[in-house]
C-alpha atoms as a PDB file:
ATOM      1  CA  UNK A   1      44.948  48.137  35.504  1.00  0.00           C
ATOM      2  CA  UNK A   2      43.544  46.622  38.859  1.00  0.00           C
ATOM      3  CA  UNK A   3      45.726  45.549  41.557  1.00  0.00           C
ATOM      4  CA  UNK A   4      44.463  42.088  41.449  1.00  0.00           C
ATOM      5  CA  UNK A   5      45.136  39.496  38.536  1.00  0.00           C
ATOM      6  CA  UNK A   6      42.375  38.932  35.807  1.00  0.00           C
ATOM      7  CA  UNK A   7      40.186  35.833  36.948  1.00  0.00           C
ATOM      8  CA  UNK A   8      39.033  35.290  33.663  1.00  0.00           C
ATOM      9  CA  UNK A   9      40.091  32.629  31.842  1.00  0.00           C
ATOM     10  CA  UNK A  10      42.416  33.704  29.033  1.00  0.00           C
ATOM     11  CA  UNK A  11      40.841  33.834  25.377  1.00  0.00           C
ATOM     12  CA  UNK A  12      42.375  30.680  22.888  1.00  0.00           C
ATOM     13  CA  UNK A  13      43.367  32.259  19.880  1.00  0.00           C
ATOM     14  CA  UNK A  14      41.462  30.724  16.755  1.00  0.00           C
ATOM     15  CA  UNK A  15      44.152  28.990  14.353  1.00  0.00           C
ATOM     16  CA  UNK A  16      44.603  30.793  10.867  1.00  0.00           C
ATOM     17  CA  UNK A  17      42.194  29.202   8.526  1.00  0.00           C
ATOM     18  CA  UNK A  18      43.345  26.185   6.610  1.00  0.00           C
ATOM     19  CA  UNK A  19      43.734  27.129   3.345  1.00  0.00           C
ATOM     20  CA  UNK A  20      42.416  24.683   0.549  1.00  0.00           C
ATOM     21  CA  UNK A  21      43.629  26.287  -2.490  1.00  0.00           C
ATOM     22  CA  UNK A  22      45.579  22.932  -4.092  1.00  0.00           C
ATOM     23  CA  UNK A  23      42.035  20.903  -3.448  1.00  0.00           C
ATOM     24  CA  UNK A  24      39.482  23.747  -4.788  1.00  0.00           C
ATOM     25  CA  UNK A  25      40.574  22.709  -8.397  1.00  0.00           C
ATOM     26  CA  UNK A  26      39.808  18.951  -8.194  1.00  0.00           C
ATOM     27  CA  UNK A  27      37.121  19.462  -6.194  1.00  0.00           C
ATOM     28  CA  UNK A  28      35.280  21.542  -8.440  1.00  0.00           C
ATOM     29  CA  UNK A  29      35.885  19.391 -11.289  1.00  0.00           C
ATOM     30  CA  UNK A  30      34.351  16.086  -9.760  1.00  0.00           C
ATOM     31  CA  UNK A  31      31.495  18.179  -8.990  1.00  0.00           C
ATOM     32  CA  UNK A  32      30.868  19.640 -12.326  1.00  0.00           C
ATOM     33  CA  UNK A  33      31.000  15.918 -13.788  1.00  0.00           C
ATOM     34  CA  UNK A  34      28.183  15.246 -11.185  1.00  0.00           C
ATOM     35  CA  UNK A  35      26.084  18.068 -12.051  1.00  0.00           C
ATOM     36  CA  UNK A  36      26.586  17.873 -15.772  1.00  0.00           C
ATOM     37  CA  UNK A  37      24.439  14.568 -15.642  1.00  0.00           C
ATOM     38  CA  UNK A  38      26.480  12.663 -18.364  1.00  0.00           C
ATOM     39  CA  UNK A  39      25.137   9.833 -20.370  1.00  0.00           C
ATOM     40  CA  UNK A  40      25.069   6.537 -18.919  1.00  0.00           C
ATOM     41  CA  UNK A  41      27.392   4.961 -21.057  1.00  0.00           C
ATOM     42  CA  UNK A  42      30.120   7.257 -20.022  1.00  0.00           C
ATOM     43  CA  UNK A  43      28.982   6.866 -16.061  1.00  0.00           C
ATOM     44  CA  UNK A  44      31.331   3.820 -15.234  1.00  0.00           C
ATOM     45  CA  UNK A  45      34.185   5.266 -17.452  1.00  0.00           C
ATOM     46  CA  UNK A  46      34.136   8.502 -15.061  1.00  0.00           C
ATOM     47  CA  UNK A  47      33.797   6.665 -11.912  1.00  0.00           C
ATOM     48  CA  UNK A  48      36.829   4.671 -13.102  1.00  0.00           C
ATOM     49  CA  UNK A  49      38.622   8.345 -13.808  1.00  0.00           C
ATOM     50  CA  UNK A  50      38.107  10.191 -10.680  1.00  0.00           C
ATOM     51  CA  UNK A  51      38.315   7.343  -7.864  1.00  0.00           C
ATOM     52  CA  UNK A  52      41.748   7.224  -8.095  1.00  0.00           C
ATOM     53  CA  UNK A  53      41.521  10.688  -7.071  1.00  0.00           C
ATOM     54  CA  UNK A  54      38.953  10.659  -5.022  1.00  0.00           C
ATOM     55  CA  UNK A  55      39.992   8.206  -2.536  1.00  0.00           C
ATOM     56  CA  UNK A  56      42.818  10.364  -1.798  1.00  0.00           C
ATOM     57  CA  UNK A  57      40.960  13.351  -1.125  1.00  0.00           C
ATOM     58  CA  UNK A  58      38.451  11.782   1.016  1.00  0.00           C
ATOM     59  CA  UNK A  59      41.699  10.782   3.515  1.00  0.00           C
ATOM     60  CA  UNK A  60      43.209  14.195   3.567  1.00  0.00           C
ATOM     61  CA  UNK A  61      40.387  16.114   4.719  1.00  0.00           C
ATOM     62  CA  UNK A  62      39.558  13.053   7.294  1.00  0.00           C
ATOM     63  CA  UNK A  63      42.239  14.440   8.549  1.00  0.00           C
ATOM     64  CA  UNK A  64      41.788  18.242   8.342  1.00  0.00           C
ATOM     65  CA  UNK A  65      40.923  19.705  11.921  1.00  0.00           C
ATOM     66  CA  UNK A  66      37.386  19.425  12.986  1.00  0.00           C
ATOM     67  CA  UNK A  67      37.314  23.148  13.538  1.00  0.00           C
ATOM     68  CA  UNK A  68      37.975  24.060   9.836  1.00  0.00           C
ATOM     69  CA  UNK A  69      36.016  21.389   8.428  1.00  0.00           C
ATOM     70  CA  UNK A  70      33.252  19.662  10.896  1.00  0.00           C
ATOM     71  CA  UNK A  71      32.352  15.893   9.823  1.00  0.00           C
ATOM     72  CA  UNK A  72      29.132  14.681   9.048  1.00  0.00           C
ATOM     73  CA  UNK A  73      27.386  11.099   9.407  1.00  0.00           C
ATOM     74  CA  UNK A  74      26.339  10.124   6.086  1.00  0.00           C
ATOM     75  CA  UNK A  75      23.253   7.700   5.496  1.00  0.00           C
ATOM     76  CA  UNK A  76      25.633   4.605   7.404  1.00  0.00           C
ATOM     77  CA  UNK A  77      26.347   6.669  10.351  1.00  0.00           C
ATOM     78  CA  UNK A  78      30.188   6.965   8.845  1.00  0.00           C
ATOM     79  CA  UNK A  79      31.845  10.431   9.854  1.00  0.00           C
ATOM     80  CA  UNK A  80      32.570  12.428   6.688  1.00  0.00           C
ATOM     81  CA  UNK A  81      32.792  15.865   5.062  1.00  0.00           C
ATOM     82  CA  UNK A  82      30.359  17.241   4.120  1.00  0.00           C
ATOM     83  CA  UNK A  83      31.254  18.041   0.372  1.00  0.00           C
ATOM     84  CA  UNK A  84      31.140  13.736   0.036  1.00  0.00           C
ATOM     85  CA  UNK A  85      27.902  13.645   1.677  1.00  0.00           C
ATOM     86  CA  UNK A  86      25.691  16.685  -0.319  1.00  0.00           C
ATOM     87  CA  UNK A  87      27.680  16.731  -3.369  1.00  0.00           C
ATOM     88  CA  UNK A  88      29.404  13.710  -4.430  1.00  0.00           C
ATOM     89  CA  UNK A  89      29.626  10.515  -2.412  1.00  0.00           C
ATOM     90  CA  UNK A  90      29.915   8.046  -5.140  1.00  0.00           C
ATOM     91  CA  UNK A  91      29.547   5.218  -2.202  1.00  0.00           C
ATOM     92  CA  UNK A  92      26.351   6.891  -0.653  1.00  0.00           C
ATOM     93  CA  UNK A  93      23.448   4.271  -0.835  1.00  0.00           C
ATOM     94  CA  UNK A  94      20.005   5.764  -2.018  1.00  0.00           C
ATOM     95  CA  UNK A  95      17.929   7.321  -0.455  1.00  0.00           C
ATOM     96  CA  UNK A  96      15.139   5.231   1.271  1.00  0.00           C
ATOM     97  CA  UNK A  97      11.652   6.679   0.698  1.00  0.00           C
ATOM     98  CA  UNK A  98       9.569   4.378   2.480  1.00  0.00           C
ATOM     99  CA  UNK A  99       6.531   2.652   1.382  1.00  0.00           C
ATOM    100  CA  UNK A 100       3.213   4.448   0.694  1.00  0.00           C
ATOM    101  CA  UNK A 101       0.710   5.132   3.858  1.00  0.00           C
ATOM    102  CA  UNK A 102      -2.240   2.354   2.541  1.00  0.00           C
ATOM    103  CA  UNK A 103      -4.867   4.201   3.554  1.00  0.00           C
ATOM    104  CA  UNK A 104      -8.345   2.262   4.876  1.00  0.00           C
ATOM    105  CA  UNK A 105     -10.667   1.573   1.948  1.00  0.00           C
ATOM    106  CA  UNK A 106     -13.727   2.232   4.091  1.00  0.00           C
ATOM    107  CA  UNK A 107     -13.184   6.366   3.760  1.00  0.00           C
ATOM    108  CA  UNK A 108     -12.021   7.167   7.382  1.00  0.00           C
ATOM    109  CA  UNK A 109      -9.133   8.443   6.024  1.00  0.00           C
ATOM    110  CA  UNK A 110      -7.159   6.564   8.903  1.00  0.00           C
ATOM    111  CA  UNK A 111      -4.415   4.006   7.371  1.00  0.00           C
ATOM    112  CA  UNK A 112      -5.486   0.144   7.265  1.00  0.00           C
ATOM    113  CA  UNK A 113      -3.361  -1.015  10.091  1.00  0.00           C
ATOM    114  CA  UNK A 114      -5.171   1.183  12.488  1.00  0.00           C
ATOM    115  CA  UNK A 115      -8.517   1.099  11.058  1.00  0.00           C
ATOM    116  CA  UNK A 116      -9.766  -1.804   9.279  1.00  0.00           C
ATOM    117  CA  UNK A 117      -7.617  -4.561   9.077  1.00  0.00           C
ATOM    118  CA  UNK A 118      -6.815  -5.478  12.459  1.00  0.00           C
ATOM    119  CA  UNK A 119     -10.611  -6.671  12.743  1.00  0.00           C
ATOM    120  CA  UNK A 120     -10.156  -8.261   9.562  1.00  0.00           C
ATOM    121  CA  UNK A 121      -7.625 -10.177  10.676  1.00  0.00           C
ATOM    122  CA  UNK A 122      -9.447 -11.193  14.008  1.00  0.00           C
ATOM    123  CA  UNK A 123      -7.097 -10.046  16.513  1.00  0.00           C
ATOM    124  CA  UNK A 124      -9.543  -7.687  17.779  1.00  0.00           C
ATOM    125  CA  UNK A 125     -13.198  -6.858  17.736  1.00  0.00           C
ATOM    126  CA  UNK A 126     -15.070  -4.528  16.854  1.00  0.00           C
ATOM    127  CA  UNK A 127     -15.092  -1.162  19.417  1.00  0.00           C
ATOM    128  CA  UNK A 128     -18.821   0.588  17.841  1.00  0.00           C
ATOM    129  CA  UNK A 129     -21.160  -0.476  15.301  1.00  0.00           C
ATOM    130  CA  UNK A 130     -19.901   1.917  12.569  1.00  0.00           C
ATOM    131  CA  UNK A 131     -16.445   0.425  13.198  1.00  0.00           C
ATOM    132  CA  UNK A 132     -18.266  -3.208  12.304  1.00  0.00           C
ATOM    133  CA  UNK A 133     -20.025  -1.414   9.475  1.00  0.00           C
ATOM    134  CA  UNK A 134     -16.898  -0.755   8.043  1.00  0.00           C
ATOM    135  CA  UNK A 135     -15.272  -3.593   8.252  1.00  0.00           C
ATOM    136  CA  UNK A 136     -17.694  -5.283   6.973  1.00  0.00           C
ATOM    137  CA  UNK A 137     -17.512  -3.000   3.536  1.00  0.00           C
ATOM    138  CA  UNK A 138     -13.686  -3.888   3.962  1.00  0.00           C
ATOM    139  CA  UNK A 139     -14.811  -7.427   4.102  1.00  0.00           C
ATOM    140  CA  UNK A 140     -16.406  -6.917   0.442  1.00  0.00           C
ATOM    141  CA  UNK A 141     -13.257  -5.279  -0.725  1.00  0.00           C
ATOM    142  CA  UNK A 142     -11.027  -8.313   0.525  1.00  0.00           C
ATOM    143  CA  UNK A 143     -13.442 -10.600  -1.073  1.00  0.00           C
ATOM    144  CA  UNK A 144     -13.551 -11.774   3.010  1.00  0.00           C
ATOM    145  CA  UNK A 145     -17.324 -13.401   2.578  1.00  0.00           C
ATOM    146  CA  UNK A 146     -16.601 -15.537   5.863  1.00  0.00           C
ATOM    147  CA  UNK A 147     -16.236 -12.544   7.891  1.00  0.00           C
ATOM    148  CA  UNK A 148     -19.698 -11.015   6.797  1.00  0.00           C
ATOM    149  CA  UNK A 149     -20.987 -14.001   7.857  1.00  0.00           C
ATOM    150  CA  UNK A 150     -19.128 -14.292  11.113  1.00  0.00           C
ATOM    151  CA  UNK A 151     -20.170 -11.012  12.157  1.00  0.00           C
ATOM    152  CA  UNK A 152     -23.855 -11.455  11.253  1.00  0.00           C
ATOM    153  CA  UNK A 153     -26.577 -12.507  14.129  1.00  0.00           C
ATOM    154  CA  UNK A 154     -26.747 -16.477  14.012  1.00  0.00           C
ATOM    155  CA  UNK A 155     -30.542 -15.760  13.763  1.00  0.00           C
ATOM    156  CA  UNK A 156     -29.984 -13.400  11.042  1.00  0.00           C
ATOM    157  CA  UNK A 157     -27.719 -15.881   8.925  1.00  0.00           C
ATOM    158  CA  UNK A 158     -30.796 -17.641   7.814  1.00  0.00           C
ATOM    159  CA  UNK A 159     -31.465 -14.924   5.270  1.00  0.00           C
ATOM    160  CA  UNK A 160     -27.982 -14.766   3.676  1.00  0.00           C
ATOM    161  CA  UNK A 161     -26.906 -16.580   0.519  1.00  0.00           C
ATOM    162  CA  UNK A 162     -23.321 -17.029   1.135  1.00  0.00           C
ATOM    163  CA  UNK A 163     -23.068 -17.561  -2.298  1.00  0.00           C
ATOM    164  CA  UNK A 164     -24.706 -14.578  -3.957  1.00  0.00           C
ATOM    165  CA  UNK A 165     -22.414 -12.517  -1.454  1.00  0.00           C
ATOM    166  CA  UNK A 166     -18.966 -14.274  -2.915  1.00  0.00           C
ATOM    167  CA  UNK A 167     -20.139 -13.518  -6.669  1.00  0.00           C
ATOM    168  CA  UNK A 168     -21.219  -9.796  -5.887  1.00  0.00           C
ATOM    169  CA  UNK A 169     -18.023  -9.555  -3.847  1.00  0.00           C
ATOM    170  CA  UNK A 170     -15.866 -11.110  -6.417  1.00  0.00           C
ATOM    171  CA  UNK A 171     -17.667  -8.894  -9.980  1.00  0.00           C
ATOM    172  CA  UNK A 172     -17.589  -5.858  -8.174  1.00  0.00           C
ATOM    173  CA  UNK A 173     -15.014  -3.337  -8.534  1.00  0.00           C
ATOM    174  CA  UNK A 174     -15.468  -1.322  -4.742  1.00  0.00           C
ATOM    175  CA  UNK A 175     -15.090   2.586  -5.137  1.00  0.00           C
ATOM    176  CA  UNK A 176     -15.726   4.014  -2.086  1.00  0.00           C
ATOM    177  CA  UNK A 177     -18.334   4.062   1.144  1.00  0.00           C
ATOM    178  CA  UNK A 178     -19.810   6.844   2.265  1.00  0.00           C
ATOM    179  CA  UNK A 179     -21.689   6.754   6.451  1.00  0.00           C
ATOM    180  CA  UNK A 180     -24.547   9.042   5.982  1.00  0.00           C
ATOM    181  CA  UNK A 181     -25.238   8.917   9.947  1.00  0.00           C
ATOM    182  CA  UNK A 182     -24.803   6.750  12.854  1.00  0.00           C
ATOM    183  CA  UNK A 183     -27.190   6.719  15.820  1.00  0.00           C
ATOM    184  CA  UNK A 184     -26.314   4.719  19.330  1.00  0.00           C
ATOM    185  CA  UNK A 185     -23.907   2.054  18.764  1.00  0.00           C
ATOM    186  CA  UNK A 186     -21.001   2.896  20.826  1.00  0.00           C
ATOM    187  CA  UNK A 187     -19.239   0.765  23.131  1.00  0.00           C
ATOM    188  CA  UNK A 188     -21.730   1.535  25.788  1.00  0.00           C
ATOM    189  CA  UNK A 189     -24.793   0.544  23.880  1.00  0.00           C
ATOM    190  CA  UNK A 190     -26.247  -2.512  23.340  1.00  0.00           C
ATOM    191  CA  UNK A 191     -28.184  -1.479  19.793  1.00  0.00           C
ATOM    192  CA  UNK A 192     -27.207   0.402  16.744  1.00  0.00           C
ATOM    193  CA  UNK A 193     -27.951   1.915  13.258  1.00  0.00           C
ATOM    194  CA  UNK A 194     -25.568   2.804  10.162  1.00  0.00           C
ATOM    195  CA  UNK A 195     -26.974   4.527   7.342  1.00  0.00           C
ATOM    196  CA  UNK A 196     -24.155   4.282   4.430  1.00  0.00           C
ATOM    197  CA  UNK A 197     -23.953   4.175   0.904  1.00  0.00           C
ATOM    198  CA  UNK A 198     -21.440   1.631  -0.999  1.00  0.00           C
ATOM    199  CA  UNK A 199     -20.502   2.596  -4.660  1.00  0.00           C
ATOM    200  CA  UNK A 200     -19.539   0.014  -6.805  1.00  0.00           C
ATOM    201  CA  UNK A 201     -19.263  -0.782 -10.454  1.00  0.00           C
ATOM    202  CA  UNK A 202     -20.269  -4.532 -11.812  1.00  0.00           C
ATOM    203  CA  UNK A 203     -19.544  -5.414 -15.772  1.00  0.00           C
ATOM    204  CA  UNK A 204     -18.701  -1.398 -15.904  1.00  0.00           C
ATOM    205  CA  UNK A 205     -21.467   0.084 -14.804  1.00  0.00           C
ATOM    206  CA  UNK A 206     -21.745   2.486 -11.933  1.00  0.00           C
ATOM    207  CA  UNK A 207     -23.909   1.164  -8.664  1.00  0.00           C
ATOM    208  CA  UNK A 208     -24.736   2.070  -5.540  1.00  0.00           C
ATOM    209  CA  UNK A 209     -26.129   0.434  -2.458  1.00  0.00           C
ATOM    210  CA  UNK A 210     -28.079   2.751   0.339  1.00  0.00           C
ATOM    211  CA  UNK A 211     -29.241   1.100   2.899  1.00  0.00           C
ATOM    212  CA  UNK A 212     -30.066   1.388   6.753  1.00  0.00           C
ATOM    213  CA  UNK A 213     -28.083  -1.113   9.019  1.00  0.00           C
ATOM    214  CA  UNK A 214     -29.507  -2.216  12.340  1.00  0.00           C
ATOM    215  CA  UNK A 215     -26.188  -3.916  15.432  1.00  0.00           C
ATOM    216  CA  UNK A 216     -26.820  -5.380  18.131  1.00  0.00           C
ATOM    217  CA  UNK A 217     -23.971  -6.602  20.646  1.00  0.00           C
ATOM    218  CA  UNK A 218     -23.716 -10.062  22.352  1.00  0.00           C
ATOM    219  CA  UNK A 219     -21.664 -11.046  24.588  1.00  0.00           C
ATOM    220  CA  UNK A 220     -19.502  -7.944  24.078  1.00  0.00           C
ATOM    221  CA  UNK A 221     -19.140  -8.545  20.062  1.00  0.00           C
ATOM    222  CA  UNK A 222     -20.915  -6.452  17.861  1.00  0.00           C
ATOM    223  CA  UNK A 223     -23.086  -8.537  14.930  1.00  0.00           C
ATOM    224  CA  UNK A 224     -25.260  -7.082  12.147  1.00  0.00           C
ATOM    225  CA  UNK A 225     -28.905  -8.180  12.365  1.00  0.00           C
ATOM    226  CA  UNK A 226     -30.576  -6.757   9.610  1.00  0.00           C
ATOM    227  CA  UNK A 227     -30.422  -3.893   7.283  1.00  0.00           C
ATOM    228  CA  UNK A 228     -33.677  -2.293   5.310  1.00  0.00           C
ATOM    229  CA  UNK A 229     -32.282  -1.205   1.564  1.00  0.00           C
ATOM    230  CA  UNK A 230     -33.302   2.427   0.749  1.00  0.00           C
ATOM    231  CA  UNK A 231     -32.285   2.452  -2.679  1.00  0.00           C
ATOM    232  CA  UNK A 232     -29.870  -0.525  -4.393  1.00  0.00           C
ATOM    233  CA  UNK A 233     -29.043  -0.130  -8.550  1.00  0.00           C
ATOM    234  CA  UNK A 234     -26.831   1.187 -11.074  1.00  0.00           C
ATOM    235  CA  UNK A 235     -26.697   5.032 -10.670  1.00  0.00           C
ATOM    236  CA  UNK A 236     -25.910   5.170 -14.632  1.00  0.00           C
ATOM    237  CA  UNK A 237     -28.365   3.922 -17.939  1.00  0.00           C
ATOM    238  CA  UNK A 238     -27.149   0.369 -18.191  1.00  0.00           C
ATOM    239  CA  UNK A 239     -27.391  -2.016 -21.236  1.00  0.00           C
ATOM    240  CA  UNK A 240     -30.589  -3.133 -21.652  1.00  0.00           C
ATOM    241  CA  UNK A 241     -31.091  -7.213 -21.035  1.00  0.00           C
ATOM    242  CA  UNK A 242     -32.958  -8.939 -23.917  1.00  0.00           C
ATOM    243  CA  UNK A 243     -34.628 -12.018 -22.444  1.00  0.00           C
ATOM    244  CA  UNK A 244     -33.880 -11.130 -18.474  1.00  0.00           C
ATOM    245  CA  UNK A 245     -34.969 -14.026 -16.142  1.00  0.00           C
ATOM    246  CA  UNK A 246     -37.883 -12.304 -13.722  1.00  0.00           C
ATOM    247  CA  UNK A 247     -36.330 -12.654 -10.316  1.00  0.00           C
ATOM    248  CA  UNK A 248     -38.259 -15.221  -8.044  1.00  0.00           C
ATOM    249  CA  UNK A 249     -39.084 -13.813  -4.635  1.00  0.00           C
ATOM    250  CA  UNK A 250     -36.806 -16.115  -2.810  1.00  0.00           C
ATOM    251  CA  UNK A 251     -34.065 -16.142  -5.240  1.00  0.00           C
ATOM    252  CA  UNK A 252     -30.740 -14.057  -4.557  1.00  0.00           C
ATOM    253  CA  UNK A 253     -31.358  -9.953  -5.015  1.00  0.00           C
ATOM    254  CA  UNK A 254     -29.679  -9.545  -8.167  1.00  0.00           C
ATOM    255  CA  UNK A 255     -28.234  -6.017  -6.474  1.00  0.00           C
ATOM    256  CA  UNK A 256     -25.980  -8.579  -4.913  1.00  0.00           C
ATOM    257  CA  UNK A 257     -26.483  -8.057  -1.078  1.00  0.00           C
ATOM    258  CA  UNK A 258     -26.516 -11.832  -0.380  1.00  0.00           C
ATOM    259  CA  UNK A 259     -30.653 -11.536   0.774  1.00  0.00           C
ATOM    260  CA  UNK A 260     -33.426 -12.948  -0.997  1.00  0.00           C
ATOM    261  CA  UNK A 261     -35.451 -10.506  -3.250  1.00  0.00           C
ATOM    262  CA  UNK A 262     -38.244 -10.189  -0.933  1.00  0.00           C
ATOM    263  CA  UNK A 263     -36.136  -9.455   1.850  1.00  0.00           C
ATOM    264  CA  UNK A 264     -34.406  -7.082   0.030  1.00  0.00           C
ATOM    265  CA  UNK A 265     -35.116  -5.198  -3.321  1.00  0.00           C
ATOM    266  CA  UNK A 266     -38.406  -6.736  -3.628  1.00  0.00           C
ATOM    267  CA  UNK A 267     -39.548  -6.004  -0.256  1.00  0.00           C
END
C-alpha cells in the first residue's frame, strides 16, 4: 500500500440487474399474437384483449431505470422501450416510404426536377444544346407543343406546322431517346449539333426518328434552327394502307416532325 491516498476516483458499483421474471410471461404472449399474423376479423377483438394489459406495462417499464432498460424514440420522437417500438407498438404509425424518384424521360438517368422539367417549366434556360435537345423530346412527352416552338429560331418557325407537331405529340406513345453524339454546344459556344434517335410507337407500331439537330444561341438562349432527318419510320412491318393519300411536297411529313415533306422525309 503507498503512503499516499488513491487519487483515483472510486469505482460505482453497477446495481444488481432488474429482474423481469413477472413481465417475461405477458410479454411473450402479446408478441406471439403479433407474430402469429391472425385473421383480420379477429384483429380488433385482440387489440380490445391485450390493451388493457398493455397500457399497464408500457408505464412500468417507463419507469424501469435507464441503465437496465435504455428508451428509444419511436417514429413521433416519444421515448419508449424498445420491445414497443421493434415488436409491438400497437400505436406506432406506418412506416413512411416516400414517393418514387421520377426519373427524366429524356434517358439521362438524372430525376426530372434536376434535369428536364425545370426548363419545362421556364424558370430557367437551357445551360448546352443537348440540354435543349432534351427538353425538347420532354416537350413531346408533355404534349408541351408551345415550348418546341418557343425554343425554335423565329426564322426557323416558318417551316413548322404547329399542328402536325400537336397530333404526332398527342398519337404517340414516347419510349425512350437515345443522343448518339454531341459536338460544340456548350455554354461557351455559340453553335451546336445533336445527333439522337426518338423511339416511339403510333396506332401500335414501333417508330423511330434519327435525325441530326443543328443550335444556335441568341442572346444567351439556346434555339433549334434546323435538323436534317437521317432516317424517320416504323422500325417494325406495319399494316399495309389500301387507298393511302400520296403526300404533297408541302403538306405535313406524315413521320410527324411538324416540317413539310420536302423539308423533311421527302427531302
Amino acid at each position: 500500500m503507498p503512503p499516499w491516498p488513491s487519487l483515483a476516483a472510486p469505482r460505482k458499483k453497477k446495481p444488481p440487474p432488474l429482474k423481469l421474471l413477472p413481465l417475461k410471461l405477458p410479454l411473450r404472449l402479446l408478441k406471439l399474437l403479433r407474430l402469429s399474423k391472425p385473421p383480420r376479423l379477429l384483429t380488433p377483438l385482440l387489440r380490445l384483449l391485450t390493451l388493457p394489459l398493455l397500457r399497464p406495462l408500457k408505464l412500468l417499464l417507463r419507469l424501469l431505470p435507464s441503465n437496465q432498460t435504455p428508451l428509444r424514440s419511436d417514429a413521433k420522437g416519444v421515448l419508449r422501450h424498445p420491445f414497443f417500438i421493434d415488436s409491438f407498438d400497437l400505436q406506432k404509425p406506418p412506416q413512411q416510404t416516400g414517393m418514387p424518384m421520377t426519373l427524366c424521360p429524356c434517358g439521362s438517368s438524372q430525376p426530372a426536377n434536376a434535369c428536364c422539367s425545370p426548363i419545362l417549366e421556364r424558370t430557367q434556360t437551357a445551360p448546352t444544346a443537348e440540354a435543349l435537345m432534351r427538353a425538347r423530346y420532354c416537350a413531346y412527352v408533355a404534349k408541351d407543343v408551345d415550348f418546341v416552338m418557343e425554343t425554335t429560331l423565329p426564322a426557323s418557325r416558318s417551316d413548322s406546322d404547329i399542328k402536325a407537331m400537336k397530333a404526332w405529340a398527342e398519337q404517340s406513345e414516347w419510349e425512350g431517346l437515345e443522343v448518339i453524339a454531341s459536338s460544340k454546344g456548350s455554354s461557351s459556344d455559340l453553335e451546336g449539333e445533336v445527333e439522337f434517335i426518338a423511339r416511339y410507337r403510333m396506332q401500335g407500331v414501333a417508330q423511330q426518328h434519327h435525325e441530326k439537330s443543328f443550335f444556335v444561341k441568341e442572346e444567351g438562349k439556346w434555339y433549334f434552327k434546323d435538323g436534317e432527318v437521317l432516317a424517320s419510320g416504323p422500325t417494325e412491318k406495319a399494316t399495309p394502307v389500301v387507298n393511302a393519300n400520296k403526300t404533297g411536297r408541302n403538306d405535313p411529313c406524315p413521320c410527324g416532325s411538324g416540317k413539310k415533306f420536302k423539308k423533311c422525309c421527302g427531302a
